[in-house]
N, C-alpha and C. Protein backbone atom coordinates (compact mmCIF):
# COMPACT_ATOMS: atom_id res chain seq x y z
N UNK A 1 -159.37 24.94 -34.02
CA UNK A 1 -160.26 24.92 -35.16
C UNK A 1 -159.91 23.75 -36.07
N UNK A 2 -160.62 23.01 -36.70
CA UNK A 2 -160.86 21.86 -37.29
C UNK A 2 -160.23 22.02 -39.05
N UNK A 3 -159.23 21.17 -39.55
CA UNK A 3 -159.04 21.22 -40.89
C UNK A 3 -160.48 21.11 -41.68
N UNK A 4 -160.90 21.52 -42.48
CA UNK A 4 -161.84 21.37 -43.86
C UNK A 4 -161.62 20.42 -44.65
N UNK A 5 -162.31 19.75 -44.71
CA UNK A 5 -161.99 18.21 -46.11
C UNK A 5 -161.82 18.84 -46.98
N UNK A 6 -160.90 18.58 -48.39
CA UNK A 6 -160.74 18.99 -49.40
C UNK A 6 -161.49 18.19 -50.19
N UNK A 7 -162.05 19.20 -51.25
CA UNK A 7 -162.92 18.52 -52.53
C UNK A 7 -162.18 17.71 -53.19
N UNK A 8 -162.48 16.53 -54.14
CA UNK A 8 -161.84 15.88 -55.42
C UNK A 8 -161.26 16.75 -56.28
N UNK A 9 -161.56 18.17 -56.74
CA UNK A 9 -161.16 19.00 -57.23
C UNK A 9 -160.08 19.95 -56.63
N UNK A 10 -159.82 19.70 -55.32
CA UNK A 10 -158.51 20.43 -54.86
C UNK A 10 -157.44 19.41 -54.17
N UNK A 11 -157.76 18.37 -54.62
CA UNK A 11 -156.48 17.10 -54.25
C UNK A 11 -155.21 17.05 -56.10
N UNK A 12 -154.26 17.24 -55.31
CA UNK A 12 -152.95 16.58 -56.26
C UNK A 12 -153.32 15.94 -57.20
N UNK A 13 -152.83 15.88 -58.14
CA UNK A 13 -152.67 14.24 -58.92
C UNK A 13 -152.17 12.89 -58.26
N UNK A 14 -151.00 13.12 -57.08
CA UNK A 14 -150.61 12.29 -56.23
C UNK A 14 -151.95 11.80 -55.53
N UNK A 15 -152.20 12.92 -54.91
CA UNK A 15 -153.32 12.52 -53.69
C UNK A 15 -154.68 11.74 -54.24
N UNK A 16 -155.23 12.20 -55.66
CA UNK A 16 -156.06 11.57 -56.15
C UNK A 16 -155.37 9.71 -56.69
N UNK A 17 -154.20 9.85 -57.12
CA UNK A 17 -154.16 8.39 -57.44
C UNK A 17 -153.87 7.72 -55.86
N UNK A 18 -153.38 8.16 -55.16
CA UNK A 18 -153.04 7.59 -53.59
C UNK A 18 -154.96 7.16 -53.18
N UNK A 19 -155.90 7.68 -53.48
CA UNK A 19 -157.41 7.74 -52.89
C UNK A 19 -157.65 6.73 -53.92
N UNK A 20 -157.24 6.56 -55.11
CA UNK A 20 -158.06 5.39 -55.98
C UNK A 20 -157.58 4.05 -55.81
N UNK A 21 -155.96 3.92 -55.50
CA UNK A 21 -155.06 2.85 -55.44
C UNK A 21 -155.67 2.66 -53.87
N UNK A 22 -156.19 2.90 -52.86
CA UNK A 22 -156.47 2.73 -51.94
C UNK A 22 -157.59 2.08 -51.48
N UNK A 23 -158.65 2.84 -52.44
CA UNK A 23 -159.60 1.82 -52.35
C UNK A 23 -159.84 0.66 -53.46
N UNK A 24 -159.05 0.95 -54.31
CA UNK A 24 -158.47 -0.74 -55.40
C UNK A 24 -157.85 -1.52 -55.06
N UNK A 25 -157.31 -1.17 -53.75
CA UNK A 25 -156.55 -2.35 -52.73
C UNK A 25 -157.94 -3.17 -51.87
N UNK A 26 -158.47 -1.96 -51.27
CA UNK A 26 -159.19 -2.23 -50.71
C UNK A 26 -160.41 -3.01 -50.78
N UNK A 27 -160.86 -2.95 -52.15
CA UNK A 27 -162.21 -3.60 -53.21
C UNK A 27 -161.75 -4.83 -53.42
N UNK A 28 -160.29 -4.74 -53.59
CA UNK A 28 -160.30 -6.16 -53.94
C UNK A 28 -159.61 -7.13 -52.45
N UNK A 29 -159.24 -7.25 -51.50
CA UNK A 29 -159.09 -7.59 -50.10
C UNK A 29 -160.46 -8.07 -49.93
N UNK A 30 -161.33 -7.07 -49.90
CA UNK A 30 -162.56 -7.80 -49.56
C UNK A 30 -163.17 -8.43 -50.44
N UNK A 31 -162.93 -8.38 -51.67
CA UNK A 31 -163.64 -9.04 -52.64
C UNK A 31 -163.03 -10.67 -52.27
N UNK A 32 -161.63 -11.06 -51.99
CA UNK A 32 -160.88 -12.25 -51.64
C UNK A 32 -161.51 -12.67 -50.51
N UNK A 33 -161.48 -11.61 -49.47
CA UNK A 33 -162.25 -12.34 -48.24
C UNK A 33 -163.58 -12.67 -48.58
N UNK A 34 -164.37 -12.22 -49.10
CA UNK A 34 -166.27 -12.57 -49.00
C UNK A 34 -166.00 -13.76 -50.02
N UNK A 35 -164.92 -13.80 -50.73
CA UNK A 35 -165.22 -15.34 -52.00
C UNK A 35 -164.56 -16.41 -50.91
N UNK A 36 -163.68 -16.34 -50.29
CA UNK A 36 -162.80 -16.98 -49.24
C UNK A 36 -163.86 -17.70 -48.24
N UNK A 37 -164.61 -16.73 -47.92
CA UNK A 37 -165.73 -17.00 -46.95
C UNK A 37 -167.05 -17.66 -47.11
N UNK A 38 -167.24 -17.23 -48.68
CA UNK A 38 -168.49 -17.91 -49.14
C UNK A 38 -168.35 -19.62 -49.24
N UNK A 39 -166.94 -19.68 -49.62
CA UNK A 39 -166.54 -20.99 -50.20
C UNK A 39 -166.13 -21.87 -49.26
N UNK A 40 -165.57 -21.62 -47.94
CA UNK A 40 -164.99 -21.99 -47.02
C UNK A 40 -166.24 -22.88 -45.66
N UNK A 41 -166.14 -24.38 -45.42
CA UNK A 41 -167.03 -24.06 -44.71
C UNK A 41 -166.97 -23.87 -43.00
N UNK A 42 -168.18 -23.22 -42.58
CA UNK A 42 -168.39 -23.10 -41.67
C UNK A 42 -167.24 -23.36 -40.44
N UNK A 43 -167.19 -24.99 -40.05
CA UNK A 43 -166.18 -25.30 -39.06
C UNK A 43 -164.80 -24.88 -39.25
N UNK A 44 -164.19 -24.42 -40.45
CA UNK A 44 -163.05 -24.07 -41.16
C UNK A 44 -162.95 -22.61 -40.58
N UNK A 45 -164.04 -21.63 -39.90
CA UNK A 45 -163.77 -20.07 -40.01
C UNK A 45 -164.16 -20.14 -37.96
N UNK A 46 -162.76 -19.46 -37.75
CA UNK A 46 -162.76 -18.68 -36.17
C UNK A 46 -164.63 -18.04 -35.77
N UNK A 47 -165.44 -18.03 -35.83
CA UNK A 47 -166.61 -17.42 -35.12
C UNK A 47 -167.26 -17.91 -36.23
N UNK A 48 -168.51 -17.10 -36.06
CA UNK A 48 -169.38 -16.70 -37.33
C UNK A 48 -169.59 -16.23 -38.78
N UNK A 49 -169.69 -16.40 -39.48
CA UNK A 49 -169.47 -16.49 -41.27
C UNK A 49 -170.03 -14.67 -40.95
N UNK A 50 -171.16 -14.35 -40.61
CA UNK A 50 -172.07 -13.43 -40.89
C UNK A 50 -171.41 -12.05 -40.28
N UNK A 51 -170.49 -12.19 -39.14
CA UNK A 51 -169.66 -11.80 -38.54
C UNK A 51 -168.45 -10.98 -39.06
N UNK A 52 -167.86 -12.46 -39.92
CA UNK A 52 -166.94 -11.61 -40.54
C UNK A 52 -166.94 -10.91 -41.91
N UNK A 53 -168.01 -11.49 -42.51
CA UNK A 53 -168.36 -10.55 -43.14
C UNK A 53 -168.97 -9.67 -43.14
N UNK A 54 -169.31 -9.10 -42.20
CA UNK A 54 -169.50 -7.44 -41.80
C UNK A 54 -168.30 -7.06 -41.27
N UNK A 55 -167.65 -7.34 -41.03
CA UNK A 55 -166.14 -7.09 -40.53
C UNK A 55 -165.10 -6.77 -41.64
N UNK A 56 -165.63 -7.19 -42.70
CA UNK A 56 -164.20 -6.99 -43.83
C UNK A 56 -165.01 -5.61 -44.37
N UNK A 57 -165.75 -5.02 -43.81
CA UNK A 57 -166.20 -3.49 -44.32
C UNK A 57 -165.51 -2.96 -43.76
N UNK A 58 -164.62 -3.19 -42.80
CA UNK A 58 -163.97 -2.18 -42.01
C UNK A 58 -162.57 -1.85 -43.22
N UNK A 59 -162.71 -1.07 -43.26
CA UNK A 59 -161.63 -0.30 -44.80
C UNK A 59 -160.03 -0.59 -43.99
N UNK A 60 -159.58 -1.35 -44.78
CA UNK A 60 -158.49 -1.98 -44.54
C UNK A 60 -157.96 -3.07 -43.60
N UNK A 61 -158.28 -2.40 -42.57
CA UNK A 61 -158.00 -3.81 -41.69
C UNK A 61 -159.04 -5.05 -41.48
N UNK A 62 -159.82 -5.00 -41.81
CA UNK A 62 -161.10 -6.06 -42.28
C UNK A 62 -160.56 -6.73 -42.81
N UNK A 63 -160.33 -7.16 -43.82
CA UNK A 63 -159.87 -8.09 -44.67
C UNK A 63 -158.99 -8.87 -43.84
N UNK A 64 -157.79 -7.93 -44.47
CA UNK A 64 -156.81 -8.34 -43.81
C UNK A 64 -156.67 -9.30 -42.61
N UNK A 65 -157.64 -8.65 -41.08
CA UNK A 65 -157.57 -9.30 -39.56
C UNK A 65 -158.28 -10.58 -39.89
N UNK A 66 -159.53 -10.97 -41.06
CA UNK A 66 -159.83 -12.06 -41.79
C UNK A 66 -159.25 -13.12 -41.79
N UNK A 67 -158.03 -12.96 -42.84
CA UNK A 67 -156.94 -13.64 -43.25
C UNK A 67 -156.00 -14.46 -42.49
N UNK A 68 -155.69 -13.46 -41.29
CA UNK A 68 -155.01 -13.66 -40.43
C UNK A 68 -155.23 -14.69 -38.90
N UNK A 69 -156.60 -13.77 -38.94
CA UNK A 69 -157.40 -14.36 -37.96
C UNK A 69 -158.89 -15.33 -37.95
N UNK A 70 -159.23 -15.05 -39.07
CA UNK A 70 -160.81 -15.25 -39.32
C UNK A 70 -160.34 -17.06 -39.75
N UNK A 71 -160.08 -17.63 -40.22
CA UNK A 71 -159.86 -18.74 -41.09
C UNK A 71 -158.70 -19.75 -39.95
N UNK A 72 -159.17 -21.07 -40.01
CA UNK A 72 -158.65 -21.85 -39.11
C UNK A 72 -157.45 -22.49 -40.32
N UNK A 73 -156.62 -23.58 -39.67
CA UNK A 73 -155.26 -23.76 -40.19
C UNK A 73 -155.94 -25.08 -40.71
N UNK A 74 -155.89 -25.42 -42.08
CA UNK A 74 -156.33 -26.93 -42.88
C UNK A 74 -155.11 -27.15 -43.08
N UNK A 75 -154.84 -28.56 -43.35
CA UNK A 75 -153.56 -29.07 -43.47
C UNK A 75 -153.32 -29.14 -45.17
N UNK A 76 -152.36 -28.98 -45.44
CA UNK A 76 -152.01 -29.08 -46.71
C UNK A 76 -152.62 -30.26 -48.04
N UNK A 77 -152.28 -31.47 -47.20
CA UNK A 77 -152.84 -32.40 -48.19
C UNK A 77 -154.71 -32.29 -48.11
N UNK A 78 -155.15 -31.58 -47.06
CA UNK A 78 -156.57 -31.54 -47.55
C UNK A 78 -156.91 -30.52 -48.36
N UNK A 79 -156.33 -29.27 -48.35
CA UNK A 79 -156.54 -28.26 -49.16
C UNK A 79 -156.60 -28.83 -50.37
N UNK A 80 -155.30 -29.52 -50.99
CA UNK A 80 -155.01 -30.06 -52.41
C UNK A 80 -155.87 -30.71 -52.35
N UNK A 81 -156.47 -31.97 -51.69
CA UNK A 81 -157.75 -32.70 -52.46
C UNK A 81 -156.79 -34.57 -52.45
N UNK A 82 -155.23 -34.44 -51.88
CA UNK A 82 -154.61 -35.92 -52.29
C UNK A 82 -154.29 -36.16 -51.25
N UNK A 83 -153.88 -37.42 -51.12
CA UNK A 83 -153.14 -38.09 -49.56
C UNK A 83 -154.30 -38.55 -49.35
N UNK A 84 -153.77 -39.89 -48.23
CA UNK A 84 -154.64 -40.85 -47.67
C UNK A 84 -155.43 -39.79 -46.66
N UNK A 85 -155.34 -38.29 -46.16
CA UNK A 85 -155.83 -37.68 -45.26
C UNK A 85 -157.01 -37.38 -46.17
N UNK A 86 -156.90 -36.75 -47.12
CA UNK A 86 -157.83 -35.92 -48.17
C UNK A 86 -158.89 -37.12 -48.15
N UNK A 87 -158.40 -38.57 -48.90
CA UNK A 87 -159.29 -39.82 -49.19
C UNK A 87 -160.14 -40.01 -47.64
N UNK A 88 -159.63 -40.27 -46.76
CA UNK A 88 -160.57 -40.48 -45.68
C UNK A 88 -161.46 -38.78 -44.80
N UNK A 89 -160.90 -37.91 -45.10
CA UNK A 89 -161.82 -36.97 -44.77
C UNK A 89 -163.08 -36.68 -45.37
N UNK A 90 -163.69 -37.69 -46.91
CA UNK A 90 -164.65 -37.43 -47.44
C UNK A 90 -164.44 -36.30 -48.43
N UNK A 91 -163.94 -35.78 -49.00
CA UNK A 91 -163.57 -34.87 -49.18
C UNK A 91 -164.26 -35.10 -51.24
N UNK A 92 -164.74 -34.01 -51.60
CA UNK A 92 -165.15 -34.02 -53.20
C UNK A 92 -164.03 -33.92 -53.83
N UNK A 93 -163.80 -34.39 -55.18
CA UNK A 93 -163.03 -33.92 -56.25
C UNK A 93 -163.76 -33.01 -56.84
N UNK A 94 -163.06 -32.55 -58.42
CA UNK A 94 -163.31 -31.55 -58.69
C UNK A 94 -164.69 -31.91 -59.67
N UNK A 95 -164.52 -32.89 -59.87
CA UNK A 95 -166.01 -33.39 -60.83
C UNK A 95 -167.23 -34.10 -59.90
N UNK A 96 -166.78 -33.56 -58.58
CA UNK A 96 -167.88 -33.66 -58.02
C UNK A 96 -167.94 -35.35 -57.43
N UNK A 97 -167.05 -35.90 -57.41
CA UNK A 97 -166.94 -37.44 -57.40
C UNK A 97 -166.55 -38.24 -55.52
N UNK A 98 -167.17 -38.42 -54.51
CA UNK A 98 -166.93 -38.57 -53.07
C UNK A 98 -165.59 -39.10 -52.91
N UNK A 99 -165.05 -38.78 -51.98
CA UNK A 99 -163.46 -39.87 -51.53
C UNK A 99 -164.42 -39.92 -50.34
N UNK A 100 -163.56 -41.07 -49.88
CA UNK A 100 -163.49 -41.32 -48.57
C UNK A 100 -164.79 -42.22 -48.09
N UNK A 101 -165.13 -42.17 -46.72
CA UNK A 101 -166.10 -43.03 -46.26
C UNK A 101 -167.26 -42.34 -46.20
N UNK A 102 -168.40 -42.66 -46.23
CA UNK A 102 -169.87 -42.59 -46.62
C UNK A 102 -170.39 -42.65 -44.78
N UNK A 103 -171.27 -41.85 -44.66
CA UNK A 103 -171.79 -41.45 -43.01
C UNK A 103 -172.97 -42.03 -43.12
């Protein structure tokens, strides 16, 4: 015979903050991944954009397998925006201003 879900009204005080801290972990994981993803482009992410974001619904490990897996490896000086790598990859500053060579 099958346990019965317990109501909000018959969980602990433990068990209720363990259910809120859980999904406040969780709200915000994906909230990092979908801004991560929005901002990130395209050639930068393992598969499909549309993909993984239906994927970070998966309550907990979504995000997370994202992070880990979803997002390809940029090299340091392009992330920052400096180095002769950043200047010739084309790459914007923050005022919107081109480096690099013109296509």
């Amino acid at each position: 015979m099958g346990r019965r879900k317990k109501k909000w009204s018959e969980l602990s005080g433990g068990q209720r903050f363990g259910v809120v801290l859980g999904a406040a972990i969780q709200m915000t994981l994906q909230g990092l991944a979908l801004r991560d993803l929005a901002k990130r482009p395209s050639d930068q992410v393992n598969g499909p954009k549309a993909a993984w974001a239906l994927g970070t619904l998966i309550n907990g490990i979504g995000p997370i397998a994202y992070f880990l897996l979803g997002r390809k490896h940029v090299p340091a000086e392009i992330r920052r925006g400096s180095g002769t790598k950043a200047s010739t990859a084309g790459l914007h500053t923050a005022v919107g201003v081109g480096l690099g060579k013109k296509l």
